[in-house]
C-alpha atoms as a PDB file:
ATOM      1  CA  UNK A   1     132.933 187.532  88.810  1.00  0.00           C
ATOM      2  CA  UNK A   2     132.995 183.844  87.762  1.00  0.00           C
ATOM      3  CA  UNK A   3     129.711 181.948  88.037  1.00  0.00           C
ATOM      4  CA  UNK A   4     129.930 178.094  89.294  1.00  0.00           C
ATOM      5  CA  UNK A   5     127.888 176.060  87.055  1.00  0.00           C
ATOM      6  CA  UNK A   6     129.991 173.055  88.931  1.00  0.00           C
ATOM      7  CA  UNK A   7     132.015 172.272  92.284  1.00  0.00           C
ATOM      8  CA  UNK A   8     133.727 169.611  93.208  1.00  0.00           C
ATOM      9  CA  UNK A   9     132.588 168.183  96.158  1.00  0.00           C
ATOM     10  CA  UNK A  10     132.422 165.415  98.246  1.00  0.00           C
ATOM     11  CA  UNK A  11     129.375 163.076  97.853  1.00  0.00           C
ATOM     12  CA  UNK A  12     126.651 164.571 100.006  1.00  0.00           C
ATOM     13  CA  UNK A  13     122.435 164.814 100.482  1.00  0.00           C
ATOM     14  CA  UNK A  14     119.421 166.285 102.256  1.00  0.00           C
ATOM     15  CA  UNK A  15     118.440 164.637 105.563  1.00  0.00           C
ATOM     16  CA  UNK A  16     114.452 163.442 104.872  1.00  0.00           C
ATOM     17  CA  UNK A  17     112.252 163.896 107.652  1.00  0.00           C
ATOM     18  CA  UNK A  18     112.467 159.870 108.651  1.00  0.00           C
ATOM     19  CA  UNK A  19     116.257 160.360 108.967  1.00  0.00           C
ATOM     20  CA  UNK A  20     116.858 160.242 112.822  1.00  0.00           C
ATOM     21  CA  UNK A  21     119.335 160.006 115.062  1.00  0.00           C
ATOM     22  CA  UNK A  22     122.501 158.433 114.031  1.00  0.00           C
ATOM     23  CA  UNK A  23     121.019 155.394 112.585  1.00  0.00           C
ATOM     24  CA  UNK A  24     119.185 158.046 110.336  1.00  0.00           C
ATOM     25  CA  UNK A  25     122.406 159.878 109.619  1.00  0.00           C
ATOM     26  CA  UNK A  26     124.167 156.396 108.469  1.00  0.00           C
ATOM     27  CA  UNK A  27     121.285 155.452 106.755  1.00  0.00           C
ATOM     28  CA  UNK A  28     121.257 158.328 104.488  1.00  0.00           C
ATOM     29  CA  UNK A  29     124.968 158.386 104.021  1.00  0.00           C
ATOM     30  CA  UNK A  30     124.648 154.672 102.781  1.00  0.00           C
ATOM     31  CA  UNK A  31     121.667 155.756 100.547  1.00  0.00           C
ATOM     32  CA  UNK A  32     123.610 158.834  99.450  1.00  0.00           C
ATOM     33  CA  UNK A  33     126.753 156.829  98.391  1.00  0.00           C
ATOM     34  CA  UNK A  34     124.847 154.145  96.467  1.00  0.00           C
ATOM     35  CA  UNK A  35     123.006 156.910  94.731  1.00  0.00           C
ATOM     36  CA  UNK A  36     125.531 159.536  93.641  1.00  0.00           C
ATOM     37  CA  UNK A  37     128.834 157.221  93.225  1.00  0.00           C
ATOM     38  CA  UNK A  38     127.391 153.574  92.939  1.00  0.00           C
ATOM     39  CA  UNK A  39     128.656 151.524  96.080  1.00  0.00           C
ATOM     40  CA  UNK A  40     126.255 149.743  98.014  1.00  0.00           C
ATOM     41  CA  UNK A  41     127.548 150.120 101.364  1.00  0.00           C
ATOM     42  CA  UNK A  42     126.202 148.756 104.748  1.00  0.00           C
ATOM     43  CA  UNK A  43     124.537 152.115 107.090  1.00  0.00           C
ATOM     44  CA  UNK A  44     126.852 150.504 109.699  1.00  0.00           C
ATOM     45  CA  UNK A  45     130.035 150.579 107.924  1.00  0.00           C
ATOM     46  CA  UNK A  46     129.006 154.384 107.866  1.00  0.00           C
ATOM     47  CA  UNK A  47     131.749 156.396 110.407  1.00  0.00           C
ATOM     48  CA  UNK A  48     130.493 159.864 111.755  1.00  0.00           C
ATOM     49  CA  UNK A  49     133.616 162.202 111.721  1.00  0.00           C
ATOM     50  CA  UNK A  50     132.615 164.327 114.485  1.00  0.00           C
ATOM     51  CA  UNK A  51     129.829 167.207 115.607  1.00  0.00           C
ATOM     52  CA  UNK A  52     127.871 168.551 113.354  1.00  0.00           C
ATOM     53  CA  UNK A  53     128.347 172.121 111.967  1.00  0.00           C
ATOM     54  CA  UNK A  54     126.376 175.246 109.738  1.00  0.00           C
ATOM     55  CA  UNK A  55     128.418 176.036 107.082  1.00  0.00           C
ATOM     56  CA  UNK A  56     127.327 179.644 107.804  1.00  0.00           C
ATOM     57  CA  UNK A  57     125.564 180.474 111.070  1.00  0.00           C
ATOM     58  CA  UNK A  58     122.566 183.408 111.304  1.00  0.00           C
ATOM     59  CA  UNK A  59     122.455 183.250 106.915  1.00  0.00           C
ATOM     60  CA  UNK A  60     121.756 179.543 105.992  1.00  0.00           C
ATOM     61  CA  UNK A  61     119.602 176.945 108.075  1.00  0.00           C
ATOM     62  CA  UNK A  62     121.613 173.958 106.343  1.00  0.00           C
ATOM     63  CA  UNK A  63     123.597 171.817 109.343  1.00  0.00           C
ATOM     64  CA  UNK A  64     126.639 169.547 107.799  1.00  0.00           C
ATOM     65  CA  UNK A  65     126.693 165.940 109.306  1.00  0.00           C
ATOM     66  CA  UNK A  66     130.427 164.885 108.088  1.00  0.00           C
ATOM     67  CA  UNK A  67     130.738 160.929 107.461  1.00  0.00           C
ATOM     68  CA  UNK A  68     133.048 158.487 105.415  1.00  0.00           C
ATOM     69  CA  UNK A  69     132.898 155.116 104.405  1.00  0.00           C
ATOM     70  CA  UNK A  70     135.456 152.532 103.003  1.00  0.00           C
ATOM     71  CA  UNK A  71     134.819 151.057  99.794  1.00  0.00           C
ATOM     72  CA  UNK A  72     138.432 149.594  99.147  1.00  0.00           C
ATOM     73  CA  UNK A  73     135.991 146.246  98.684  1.00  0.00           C
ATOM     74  CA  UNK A  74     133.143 147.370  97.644  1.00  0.00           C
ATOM     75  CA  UNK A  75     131.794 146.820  93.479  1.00  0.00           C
ATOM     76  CA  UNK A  76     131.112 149.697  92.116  1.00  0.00           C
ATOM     77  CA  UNK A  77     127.363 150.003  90.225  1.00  0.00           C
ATOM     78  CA  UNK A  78     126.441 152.484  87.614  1.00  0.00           C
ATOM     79  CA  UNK A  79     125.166 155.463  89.979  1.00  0.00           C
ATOM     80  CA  UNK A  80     121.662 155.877  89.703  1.00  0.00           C
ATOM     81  CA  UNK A  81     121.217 159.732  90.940  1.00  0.00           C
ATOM     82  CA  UNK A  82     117.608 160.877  91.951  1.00  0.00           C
ATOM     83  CA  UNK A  83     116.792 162.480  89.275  1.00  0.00           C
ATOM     84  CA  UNK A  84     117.295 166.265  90.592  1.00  0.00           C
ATOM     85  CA  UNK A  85     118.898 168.848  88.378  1.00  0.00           C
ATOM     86  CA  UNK A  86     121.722 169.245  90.961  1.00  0.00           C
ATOM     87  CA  UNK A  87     123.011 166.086  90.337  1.00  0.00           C
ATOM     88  CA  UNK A  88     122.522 166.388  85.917  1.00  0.00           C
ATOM     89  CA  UNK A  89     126.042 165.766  84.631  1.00  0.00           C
ATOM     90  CA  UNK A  90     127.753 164.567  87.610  1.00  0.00           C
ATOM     91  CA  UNK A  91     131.211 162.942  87.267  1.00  0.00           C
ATOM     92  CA  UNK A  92     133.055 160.498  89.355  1.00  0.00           C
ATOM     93  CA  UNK A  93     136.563 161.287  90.435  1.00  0.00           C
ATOM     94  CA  UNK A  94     139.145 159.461  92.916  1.00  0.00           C
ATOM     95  CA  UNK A  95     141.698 161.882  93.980  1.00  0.00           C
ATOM     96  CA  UNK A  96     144.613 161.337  96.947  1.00  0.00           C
ATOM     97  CA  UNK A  97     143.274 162.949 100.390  1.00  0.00           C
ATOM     98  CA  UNK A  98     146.363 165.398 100.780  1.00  0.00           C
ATOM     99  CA  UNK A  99     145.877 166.666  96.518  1.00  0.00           C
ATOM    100  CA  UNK A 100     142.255 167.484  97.583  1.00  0.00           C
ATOM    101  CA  UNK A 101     143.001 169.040 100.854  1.00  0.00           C
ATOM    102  CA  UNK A 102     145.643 171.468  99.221  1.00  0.00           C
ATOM    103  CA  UNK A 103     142.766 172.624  96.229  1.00  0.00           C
ATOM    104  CA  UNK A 104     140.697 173.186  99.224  1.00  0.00           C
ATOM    105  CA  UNK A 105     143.294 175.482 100.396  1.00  0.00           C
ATOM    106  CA  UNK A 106     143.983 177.325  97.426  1.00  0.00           C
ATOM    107  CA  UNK A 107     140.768 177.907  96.585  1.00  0.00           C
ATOM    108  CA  UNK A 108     140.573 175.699  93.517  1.00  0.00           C
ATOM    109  CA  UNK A 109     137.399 173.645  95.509  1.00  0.00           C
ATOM    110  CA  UNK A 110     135.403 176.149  97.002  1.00  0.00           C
ATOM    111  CA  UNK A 111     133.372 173.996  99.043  1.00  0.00           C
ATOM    112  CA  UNK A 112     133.293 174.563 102.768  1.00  0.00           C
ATOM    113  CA  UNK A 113     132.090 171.222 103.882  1.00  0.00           C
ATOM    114  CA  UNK A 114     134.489 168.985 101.587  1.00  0.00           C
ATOM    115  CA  UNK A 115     137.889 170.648 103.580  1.00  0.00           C
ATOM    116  CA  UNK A 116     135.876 170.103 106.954  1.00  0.00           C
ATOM    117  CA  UNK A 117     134.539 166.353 106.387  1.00  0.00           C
ATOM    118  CA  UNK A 118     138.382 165.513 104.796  1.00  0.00           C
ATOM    119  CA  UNK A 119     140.414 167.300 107.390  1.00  0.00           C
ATOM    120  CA  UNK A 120     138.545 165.271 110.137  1.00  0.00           C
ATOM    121  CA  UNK A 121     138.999 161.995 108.218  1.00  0.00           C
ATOM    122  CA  UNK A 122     142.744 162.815 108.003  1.00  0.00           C
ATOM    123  CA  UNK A 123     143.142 163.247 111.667  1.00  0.00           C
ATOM    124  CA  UNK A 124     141.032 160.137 112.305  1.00  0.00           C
ATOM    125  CA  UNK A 125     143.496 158.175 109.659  1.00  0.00           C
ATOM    126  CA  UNK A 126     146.382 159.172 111.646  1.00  0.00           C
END
């Protein structure tokens, strides 16, 4: 089979043990987007997009907490990154909504959580 040395995903991170509630949730997107794509965004211009979900129930412990954020006018920094070897190499790329969706679909970005978090921003656009 192939091996995945990279996927394209959306920008995501680990919930810390401080992180609660939904001000915790907001306040690690905002951390999360300054880190991995450089905008320093407000915690409450954070939007939750919905329930939370496991990307795969009874096999991995890991619960998805789907979020966006506007940063039409926001400067973007140099990321910073923290560091981990996850995030080694990393590359920045804008992309239309309905163009990411459709790799989703085909397969092309296997990444569970990216078509979930996009699909509810989509409905929420509309």
């Amino acid at each position: 089979g192939t091996g995945y040395l990279r996927v394209e995903e959306i920008v995501a991170g680990l919930l810390e043990p401080e992180d609660k509630g939904e001000e915790g949730l907001k306040k690690r997107a905002a951390a999360e987007v300054h880190e991995e794509a450089g905008y320093p965004v407000r915690p409450e211009d954070i939007q939750l997009l919905g329930g939370s979900f496991f990307l795969a129930p009874g096999i991995l412990s890991e619960k998805v907490f789907p979020a966006a954020v506007d940063v039409t006018d926001v400067s973007q920094e140099e990321p910073e990154g923290d560091g981990s070897p996850l995030e080694e190499g990393t590359q920045l790329h804008w992309r239309p909504l309905q163009e990411v969706l459709e790799a989703c679909r085909r397969g092309d970005i296997p990444d569970a959580k990216t078509e979930v978090a996009l699909t509810r921003l989509l409905a929420r656009l509309r």
